[in-house]
PDB file of N, CA and C in Angstrom:
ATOM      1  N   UNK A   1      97.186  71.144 128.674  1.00  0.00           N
ATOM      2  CA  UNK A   1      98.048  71.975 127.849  1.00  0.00           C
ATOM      3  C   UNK A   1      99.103  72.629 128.753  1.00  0.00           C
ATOM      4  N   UNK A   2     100.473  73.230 128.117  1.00  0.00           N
ATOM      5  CA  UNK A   2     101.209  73.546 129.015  1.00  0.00           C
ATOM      6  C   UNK A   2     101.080  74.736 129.451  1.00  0.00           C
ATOM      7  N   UNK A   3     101.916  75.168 131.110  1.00  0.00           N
ATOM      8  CA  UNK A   3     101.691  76.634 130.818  1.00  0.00           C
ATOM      9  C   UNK A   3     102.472  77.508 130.021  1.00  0.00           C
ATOM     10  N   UNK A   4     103.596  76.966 129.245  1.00  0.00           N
ATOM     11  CA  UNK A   4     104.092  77.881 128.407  1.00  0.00           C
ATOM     12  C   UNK A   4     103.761  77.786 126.885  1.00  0.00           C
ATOM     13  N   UNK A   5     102.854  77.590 126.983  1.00  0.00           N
ATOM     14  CA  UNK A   5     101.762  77.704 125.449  1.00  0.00           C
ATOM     15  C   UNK A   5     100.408  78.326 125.669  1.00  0.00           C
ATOM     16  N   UNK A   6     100.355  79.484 125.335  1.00  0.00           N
ATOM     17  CA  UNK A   6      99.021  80.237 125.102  1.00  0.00           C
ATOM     18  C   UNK A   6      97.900  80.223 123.735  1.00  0.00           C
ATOM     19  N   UNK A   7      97.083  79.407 123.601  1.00  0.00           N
ATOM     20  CA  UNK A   7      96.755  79.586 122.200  1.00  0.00           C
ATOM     21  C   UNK A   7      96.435  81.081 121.733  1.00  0.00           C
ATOM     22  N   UNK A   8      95.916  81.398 123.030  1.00  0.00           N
ATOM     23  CA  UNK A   8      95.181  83.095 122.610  1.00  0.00           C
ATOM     24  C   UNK A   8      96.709  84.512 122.236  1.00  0.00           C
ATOM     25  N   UNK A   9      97.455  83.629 123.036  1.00  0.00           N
ATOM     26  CA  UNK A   9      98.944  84.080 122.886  1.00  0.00           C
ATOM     27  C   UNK A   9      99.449  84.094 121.334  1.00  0.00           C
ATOM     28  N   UNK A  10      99.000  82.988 120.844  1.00  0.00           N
ATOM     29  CA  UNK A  10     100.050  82.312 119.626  1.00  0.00           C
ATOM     30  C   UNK A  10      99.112  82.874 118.609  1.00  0.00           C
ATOM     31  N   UNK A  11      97.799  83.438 118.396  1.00  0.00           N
ATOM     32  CA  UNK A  11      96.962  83.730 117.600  1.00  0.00           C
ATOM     33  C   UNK A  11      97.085  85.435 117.632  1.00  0.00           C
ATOM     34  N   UNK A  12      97.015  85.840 118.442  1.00  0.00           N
ATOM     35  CA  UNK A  12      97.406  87.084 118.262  1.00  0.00           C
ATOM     36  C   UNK A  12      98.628  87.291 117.867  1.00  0.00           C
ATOM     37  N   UNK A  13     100.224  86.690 118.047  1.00  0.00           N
ATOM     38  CA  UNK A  13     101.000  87.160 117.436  1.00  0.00           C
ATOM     39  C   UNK A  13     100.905  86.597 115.637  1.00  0.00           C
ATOM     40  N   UNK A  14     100.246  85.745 115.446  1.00  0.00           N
ATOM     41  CA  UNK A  14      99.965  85.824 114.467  1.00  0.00           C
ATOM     42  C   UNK A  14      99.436  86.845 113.383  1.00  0.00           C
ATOM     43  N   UNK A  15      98.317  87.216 113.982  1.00  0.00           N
ATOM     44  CA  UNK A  15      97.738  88.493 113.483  1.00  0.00           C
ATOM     45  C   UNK A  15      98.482  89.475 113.536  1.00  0.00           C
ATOM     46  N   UNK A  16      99.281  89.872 114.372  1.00  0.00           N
ATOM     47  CA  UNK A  16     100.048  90.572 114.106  1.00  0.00           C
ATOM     48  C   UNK A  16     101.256  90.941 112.904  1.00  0.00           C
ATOM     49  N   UNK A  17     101.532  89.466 112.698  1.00  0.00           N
ATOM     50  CA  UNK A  17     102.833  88.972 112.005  1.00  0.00           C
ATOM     51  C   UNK A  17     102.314  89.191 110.304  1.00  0.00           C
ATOM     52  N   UNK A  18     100.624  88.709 110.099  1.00  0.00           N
ATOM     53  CA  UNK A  18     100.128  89.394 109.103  1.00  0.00           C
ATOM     54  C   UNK A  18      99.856  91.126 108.928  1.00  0.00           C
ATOM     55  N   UNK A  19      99.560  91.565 109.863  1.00  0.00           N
ATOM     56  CA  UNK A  19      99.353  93.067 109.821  1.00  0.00           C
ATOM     57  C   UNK A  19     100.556  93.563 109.251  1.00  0.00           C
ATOM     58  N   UNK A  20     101.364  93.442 110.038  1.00  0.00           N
ATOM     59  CA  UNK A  20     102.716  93.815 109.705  1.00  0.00           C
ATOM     60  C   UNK A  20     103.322  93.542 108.440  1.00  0.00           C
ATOM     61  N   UNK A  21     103.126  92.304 108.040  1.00  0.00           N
ATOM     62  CA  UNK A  21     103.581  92.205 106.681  1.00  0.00           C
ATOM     63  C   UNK A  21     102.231  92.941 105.080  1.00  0.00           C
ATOM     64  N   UNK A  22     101.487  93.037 105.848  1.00  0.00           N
ATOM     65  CA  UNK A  22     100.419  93.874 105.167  1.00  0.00           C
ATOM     66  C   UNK A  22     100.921  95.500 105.009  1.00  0.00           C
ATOM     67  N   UNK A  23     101.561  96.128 106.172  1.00  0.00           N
ATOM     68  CA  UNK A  23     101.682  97.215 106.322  1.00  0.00           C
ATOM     69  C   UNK A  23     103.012  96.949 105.591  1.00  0.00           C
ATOM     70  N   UNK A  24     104.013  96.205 105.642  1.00  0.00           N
ATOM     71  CA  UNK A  24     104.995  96.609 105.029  1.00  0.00           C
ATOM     72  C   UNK A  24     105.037  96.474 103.733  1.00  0.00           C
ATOM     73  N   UNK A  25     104.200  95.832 102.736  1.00  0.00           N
ATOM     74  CA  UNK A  25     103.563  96.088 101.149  1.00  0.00           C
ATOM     75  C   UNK A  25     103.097  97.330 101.088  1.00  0.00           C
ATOM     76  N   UNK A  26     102.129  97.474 101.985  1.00  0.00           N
ATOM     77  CA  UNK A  26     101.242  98.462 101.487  1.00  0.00           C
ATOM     78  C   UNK A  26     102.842  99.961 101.305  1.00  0.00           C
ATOM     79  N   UNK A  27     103.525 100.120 102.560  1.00  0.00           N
ATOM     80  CA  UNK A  27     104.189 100.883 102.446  1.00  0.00           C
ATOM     81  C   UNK A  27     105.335 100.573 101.061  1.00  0.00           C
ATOM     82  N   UNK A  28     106.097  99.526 100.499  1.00  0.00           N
ATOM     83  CA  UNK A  28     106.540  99.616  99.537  1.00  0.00           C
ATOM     84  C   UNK A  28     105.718  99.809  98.172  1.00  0.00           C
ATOM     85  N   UNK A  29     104.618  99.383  98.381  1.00  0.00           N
ATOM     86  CA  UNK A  29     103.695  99.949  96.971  1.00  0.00           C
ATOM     87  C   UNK A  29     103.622 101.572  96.933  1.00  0.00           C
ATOM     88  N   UNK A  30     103.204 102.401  98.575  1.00  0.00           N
ATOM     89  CA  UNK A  30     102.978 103.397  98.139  1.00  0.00           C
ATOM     90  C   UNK A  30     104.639 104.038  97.604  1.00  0.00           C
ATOM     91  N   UNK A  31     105.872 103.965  98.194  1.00  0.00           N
ATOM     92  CA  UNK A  31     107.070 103.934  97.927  1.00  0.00           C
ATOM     93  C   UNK A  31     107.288 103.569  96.188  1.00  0.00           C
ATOM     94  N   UNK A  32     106.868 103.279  95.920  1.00  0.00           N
ATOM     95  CA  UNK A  32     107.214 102.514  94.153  1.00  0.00           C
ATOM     96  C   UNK A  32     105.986 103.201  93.328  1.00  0.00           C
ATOM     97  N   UNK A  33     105.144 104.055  94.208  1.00  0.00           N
ATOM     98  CA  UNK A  33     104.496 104.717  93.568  1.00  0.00           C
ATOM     99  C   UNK A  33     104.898 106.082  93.406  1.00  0.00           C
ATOM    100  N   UNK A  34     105.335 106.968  94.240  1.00  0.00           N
ATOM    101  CA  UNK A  34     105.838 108.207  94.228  1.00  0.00           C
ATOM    102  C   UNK A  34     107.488 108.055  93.539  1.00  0.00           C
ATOM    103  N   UNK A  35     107.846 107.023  93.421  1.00  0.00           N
ATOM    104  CA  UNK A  35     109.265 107.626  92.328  1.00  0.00           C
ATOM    105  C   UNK A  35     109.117 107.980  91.197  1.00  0.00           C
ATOM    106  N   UNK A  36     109.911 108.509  90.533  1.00  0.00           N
ATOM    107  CA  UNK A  36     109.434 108.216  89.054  1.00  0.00           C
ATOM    108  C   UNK A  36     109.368 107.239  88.170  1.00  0.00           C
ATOM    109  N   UNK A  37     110.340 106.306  88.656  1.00  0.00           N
ATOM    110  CA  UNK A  37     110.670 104.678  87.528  1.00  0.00           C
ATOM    111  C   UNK A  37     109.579 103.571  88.200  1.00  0.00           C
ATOM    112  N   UNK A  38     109.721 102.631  88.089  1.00  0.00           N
ATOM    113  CA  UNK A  38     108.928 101.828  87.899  1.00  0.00           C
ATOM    114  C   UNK A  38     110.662 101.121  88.679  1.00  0.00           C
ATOM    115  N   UNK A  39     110.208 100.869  90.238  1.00  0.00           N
ATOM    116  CA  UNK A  39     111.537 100.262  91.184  1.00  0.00           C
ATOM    117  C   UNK A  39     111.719  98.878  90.733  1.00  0.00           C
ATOM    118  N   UNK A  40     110.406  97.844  90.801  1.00  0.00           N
ATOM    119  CA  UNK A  40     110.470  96.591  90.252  1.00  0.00           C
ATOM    120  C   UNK A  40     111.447  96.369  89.144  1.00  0.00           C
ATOM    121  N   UNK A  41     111.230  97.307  88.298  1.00  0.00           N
ATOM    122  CA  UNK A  41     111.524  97.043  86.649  1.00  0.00           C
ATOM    123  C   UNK A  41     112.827  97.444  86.831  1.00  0.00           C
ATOM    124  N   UNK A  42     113.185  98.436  87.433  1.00  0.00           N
ATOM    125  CA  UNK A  42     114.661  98.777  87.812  1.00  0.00           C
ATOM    126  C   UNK A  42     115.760  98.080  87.888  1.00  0.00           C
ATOM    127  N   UNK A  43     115.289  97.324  89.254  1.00  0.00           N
ATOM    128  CA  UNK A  43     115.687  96.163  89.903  1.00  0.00           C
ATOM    129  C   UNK A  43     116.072  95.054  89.300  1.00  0.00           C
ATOM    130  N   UNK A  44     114.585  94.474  88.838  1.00  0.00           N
ATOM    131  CA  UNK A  44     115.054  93.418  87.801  1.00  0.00           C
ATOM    132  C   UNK A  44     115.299  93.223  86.548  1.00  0.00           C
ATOM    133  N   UNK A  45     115.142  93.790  85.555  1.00  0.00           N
ATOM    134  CA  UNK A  45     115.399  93.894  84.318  1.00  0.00           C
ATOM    135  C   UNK A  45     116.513  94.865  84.049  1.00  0.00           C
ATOM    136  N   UNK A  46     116.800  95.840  84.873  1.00  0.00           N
ATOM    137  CA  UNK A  46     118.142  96.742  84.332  1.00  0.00           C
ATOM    138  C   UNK A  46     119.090  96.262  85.601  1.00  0.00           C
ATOM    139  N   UNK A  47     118.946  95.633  86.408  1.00  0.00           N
ATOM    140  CA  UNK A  47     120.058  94.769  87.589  1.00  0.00           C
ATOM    141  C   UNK A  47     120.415  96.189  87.782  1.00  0.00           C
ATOM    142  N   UNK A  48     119.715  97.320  88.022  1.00  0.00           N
ATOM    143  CA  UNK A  48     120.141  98.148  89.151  1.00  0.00           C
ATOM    144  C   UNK A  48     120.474  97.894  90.503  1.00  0.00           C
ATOM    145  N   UNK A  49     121.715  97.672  90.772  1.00  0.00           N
ATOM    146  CA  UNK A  49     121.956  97.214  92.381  1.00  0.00           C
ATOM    147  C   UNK A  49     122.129  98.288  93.150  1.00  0.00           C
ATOM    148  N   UNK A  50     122.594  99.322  93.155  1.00  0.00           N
ATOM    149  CA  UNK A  50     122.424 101.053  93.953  1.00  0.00           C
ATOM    150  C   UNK A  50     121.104 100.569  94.129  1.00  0.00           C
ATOM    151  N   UNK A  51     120.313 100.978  93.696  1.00  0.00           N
ATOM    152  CA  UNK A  51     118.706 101.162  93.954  1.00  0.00           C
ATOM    153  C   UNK A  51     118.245  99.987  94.874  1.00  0.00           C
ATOM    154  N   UNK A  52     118.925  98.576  94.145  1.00  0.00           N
ATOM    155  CA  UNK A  52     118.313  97.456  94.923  1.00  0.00           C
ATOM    156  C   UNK A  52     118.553  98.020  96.716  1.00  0.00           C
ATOM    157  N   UNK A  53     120.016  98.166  96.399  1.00  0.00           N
ATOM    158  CA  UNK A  53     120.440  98.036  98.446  1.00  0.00           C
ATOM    159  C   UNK A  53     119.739  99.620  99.069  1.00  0.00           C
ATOM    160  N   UNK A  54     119.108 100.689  98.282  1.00  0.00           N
ATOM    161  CA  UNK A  54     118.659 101.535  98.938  1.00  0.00           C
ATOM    162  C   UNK A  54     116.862 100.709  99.267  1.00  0.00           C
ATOM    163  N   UNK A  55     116.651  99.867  98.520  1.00  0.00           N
ATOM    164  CA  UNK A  55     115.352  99.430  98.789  1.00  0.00           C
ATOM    165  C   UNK A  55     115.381  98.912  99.810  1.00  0.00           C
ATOM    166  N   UNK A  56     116.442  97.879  99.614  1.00  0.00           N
ATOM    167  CA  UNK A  56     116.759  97.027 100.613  1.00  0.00           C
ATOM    168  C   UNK A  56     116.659  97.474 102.246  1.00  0.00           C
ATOM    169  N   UNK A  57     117.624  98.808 102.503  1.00  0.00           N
ATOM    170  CA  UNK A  57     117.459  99.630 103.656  1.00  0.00           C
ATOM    171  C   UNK A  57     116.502 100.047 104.128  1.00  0.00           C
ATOM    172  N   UNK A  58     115.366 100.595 102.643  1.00  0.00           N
ATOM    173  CA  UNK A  58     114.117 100.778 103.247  1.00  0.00           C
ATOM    174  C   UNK A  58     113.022 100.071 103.773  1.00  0.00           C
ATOM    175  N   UNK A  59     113.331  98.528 103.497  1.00  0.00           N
ATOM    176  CA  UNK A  59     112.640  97.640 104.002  1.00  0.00           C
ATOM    177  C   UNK A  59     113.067  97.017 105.249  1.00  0.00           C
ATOM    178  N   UNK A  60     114.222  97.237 105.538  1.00  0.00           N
ATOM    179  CA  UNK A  60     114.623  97.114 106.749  1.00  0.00           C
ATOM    180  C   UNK A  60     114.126  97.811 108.033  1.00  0.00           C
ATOM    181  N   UNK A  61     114.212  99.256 107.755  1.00  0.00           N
ATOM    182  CA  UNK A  61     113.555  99.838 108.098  1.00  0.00           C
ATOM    183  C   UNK A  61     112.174 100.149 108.441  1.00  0.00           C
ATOM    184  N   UNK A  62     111.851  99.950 107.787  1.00  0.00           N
ATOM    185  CA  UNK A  62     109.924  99.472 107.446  1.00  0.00           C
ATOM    186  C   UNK A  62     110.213  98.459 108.946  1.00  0.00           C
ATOM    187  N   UNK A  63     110.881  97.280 108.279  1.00  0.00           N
ATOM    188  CA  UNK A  63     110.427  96.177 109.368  1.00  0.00           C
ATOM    189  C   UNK A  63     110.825  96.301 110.462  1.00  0.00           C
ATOM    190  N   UNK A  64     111.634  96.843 110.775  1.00  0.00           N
ATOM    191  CA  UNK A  64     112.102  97.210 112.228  1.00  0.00           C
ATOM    192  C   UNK A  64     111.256  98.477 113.148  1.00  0.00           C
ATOM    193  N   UNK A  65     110.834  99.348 111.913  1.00  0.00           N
ATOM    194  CA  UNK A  65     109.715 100.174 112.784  1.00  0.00           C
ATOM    195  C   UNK A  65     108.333  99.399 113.465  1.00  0.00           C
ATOM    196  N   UNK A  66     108.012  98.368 112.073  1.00  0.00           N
ATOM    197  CA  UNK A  66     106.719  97.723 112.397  1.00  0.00           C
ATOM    198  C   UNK A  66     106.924  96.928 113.951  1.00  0.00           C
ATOM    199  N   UNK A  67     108.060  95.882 113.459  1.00  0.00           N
ATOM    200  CA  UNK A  67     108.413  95.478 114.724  1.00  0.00           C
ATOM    201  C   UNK A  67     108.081  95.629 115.799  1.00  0.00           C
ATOM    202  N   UNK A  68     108.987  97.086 115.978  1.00  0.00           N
ATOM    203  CA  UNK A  68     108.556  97.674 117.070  1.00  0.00           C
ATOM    204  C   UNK A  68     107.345  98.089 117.921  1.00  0.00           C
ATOM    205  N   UNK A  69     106.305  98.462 116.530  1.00  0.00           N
ATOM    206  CA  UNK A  69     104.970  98.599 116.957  1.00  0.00           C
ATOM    207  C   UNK A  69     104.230  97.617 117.519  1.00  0.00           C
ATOM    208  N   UNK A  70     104.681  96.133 117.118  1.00  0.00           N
ATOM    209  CA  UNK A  70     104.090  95.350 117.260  1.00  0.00           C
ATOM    210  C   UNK A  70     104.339  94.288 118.786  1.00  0.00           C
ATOM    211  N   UNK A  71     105.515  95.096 118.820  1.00  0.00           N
ATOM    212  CA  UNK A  71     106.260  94.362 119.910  1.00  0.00           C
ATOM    213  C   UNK A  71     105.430  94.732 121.256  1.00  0.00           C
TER     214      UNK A  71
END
C-alpha cells in the first residue's frame, strides 16, 4: 500500500465528515425549532427567499465552525 494512503487516516476523516453533518442537522432542527414559523414551510411553500438566504448563512456558518472543529 502506498505511503500516501492511510486507511486509519481515511476512516477517521470519515467519521468525522458524519459527525459533522450530524451536528449540523441536529443544530438546524434545534434552529427551526425555536422560531416561531415552521422555516421548512416558509421556504418552500411561501418561496420566502429573505429567510431562505438568512438560513442559508446560517448553515454556512454552522459548517465552517464544524469544520473547524474537525480540522
Amino acid at each position: 500500500m502506498p505511503d500516501f494512503f492511510n486507511l486509519g487516516m481515511f476512516v477517521n476523516s470519515l467519521l468525522y465528515s458524519l459527525l459533522g453533518i450530524v451536528v449540523f442537522w441536529v443544530a438546524f432542527f434545534i434552529l427551526d425549532k425555536i422560531t416561531p414559523q415552521n422555516l421548512w414551510r416558509e421556504i418552500v411553500e411561501h418561496k420566502n427567499q429573505p429567510l431562505a438566504t438568512v438560513i442559508a448563512a446560517m448553515c454556512l456558518g454552522v459548517a465552517i465552525i464544524i469544520a473547524a472543529a474537525i480540522h
